[in-house]
C-alpha atoms as a PDB file:
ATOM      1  CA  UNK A   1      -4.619  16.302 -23.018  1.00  0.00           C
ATOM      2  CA  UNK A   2      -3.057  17.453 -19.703  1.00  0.00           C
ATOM      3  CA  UNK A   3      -0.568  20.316 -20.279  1.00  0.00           C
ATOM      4  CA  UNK A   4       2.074  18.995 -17.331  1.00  0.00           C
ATOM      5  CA  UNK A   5       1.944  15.356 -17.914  1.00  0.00           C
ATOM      6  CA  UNK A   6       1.266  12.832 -14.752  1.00  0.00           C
ATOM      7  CA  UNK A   7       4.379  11.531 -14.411  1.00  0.00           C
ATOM      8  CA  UNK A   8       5.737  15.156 -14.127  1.00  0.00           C
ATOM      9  CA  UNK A   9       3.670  15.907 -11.341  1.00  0.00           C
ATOM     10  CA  UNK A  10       4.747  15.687  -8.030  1.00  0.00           C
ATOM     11  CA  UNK A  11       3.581  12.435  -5.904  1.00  0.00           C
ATOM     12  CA  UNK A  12       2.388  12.533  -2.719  1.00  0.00           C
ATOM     13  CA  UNK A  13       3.492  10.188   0.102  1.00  0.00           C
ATOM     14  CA  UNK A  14       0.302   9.439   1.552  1.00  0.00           C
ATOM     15  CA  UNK A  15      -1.363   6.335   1.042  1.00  0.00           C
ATOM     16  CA  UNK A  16      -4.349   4.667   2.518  1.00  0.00           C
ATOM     17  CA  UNK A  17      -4.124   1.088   3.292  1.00  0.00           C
ATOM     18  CA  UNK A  18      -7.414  -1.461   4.407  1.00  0.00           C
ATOM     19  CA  UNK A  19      -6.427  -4.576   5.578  1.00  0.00           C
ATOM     20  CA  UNK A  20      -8.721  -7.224   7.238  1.00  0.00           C
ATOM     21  CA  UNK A  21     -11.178  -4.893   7.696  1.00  0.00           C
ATOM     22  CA  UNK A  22      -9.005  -2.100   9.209  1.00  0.00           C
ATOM     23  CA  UNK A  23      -8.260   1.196   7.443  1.00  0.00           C
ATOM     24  CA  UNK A  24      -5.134   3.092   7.409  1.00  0.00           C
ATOM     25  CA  UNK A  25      -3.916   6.741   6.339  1.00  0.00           C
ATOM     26  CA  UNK A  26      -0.061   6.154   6.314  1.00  0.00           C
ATOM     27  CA  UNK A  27       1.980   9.696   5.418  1.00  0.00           C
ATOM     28  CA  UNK A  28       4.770   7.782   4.545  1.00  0.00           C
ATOM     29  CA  UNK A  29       5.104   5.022   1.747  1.00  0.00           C
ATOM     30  CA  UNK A  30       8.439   3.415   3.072  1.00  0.00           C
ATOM     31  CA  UNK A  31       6.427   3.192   6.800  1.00  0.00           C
ATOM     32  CA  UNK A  32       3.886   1.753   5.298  1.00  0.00           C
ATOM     33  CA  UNK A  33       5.799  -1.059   2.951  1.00  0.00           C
ATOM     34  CA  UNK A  34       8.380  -2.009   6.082  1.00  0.00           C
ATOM     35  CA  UNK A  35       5.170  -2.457   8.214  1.00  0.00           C
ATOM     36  CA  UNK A  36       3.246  -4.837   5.770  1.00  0.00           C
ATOM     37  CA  UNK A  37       6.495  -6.506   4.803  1.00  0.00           C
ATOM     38  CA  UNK A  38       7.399  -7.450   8.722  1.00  0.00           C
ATOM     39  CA  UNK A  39       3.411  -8.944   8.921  1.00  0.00           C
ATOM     40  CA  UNK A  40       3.632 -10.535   5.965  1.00  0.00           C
ATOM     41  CA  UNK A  41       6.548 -12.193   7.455  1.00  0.00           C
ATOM     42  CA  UNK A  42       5.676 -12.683  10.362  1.00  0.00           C
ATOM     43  CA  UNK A  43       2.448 -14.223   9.638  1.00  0.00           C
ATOM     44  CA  UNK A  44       1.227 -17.443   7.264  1.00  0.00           C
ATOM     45  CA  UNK A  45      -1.808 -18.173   5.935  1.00  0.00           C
ATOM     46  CA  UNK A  46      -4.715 -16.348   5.064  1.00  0.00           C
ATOM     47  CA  UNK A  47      -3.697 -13.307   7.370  1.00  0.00           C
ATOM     48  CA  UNK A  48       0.046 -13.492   5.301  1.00  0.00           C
ATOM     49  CA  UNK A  49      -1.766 -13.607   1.911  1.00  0.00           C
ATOM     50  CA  UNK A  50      -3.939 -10.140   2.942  1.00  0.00           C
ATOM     51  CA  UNK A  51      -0.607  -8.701   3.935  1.00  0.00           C
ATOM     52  CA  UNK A  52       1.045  -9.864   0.573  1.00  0.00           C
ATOM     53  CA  UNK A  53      -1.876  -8.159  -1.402  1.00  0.00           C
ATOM     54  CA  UNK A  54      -1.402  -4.639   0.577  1.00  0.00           C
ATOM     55  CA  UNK A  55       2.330  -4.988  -0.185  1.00  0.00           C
ATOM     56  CA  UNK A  56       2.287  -5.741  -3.636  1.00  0.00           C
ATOM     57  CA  UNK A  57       0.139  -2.542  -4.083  1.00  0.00           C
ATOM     58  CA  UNK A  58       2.532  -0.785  -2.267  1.00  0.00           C
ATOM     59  CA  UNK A  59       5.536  -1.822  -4.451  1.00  0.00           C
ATOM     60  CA  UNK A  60       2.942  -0.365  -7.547  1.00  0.00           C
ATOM     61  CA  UNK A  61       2.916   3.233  -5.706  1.00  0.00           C
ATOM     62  CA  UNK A  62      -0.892   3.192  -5.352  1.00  0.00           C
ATOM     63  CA  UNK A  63      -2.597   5.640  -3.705  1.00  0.00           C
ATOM     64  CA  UNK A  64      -5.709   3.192  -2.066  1.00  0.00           C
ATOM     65  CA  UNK A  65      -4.091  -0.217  -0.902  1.00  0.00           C
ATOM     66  CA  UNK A  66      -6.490  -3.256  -0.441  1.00  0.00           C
ATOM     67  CA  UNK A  67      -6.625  -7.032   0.763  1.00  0.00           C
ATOM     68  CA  UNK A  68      -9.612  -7.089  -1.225  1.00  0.00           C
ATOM     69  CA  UNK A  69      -9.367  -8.657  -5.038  1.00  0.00           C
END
């Protein structure tokens, strides 16, 4: 057992996003949701669904964001 649990520990704000084939090191969470948010509504189908994926992991606070299932 850890002796400062996870949730305790402080989170960093980078993430790393991959998106139709393109990778992204984002230092900034918020950055990185507005930007998928605007494609994914700017966009519609299959393009829209890769930005929904990213997104959705984003809302999760995970550290590796994917289109990928």
């Amino acid at each position: 057992m850890l002796k400062t649990p996870e949730l305790a520990m402080p989170r960093t704000n980078k993430v790393t996003t991959v998106c139709n084939g393109k990778r992204e090191v984002w230092t900034d969470y918020e950055e990185a949701k507005v930007y998928f948010l605007e494609l994914m509504m700017s966009t519609d189908g299959e393009e829209h669904e890769r930005a929904e994926c990213v997104y959705i992991q984003l809302m999760h606070v995970l550290d590796d964001c994917s289109d990928v299932d």
